[in-house]
Protein backbone atom coordinates (compact mmCIF):
# COMPACT_ATOMS: atom_id res chain seq x y z
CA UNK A 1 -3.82 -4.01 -9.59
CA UNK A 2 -0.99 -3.31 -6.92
CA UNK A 3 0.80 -0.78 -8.96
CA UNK A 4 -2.68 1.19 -9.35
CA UNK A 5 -3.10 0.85 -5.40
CA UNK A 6 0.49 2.53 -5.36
CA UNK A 7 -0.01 5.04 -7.97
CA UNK A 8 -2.97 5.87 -5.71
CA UNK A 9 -1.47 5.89 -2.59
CA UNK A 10 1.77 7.81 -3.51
CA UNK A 11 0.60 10.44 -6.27
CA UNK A 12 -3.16 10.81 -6.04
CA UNK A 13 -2.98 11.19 -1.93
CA UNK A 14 -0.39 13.98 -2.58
CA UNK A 15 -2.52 15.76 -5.26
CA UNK A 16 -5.81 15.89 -3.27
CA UNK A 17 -3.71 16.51 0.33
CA UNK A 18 -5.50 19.73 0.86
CA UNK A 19 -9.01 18.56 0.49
CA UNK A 20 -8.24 15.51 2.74
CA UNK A 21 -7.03 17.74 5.15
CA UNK A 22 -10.63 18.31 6.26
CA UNK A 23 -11.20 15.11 7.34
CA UNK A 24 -10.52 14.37 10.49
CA UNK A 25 -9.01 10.73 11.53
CA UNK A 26 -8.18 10.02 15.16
CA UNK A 27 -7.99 13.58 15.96
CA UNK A 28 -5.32 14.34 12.67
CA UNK A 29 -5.86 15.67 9.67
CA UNK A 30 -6.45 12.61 6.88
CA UNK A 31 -3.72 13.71 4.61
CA UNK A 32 -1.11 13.61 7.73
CA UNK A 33 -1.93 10.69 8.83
CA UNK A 34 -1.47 8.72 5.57
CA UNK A 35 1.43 10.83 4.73
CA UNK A 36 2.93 10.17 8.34
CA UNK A 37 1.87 6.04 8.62
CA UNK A 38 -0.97 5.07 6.81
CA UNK A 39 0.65 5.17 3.13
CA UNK A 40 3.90 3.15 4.75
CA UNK A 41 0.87 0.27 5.81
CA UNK A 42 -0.58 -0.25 2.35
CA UNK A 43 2.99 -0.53 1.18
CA UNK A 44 3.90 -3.33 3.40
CA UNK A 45 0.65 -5.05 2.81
CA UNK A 46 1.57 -4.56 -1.19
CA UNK A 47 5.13 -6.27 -0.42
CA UNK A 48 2.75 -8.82 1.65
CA UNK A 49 0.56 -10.05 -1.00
CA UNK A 50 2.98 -9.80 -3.79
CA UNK A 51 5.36 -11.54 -1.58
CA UNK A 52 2.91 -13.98 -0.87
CA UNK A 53 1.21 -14.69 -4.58
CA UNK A 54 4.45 -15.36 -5.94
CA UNK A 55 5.21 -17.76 -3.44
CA UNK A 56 2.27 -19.21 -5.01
CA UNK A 57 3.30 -19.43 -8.03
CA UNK A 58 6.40 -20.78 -7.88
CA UNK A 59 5.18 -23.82 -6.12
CA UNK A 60 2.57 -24.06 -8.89
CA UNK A 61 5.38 -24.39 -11.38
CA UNK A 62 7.79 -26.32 -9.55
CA UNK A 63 10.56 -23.99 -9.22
CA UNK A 64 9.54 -22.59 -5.00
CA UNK A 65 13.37 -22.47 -3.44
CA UNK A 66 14.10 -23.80 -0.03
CA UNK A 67 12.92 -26.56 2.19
């Protein structure tokens, strides 16, 4: 599921950048905006949850490092 939110994000935003350009958000065109910041948020929240879910997992099946 996160590497289809990337595909997404990085190839299908690029593709359709002239269409998005109509759409305004906060004043700039759409396709700027997630070219500029809003495709470098999704990423982090990507690293976030994986991040996060594997953490998970690893104390599921005893093998977490640390404390």
């Amino acid at each position: 599921m996160l590497l289809a939110i990337w595909f997404v994000v990085t190839f299908v935003m690029g593709y359709f950048a002239i269409p998005l350009a109509q759409i305004n958000f906060f004043g700039w065109p759409f396709s700027f905006y997630m070219a500029a910041q809003g495709s470098l948020i999704i990423y982090v929240l990507i690293i976030w949850f994986y991040a996060r879910r594997m953490g998970k997992l690893d104390q599921e099946y005893d093998v977490a490092e640390g404390d």
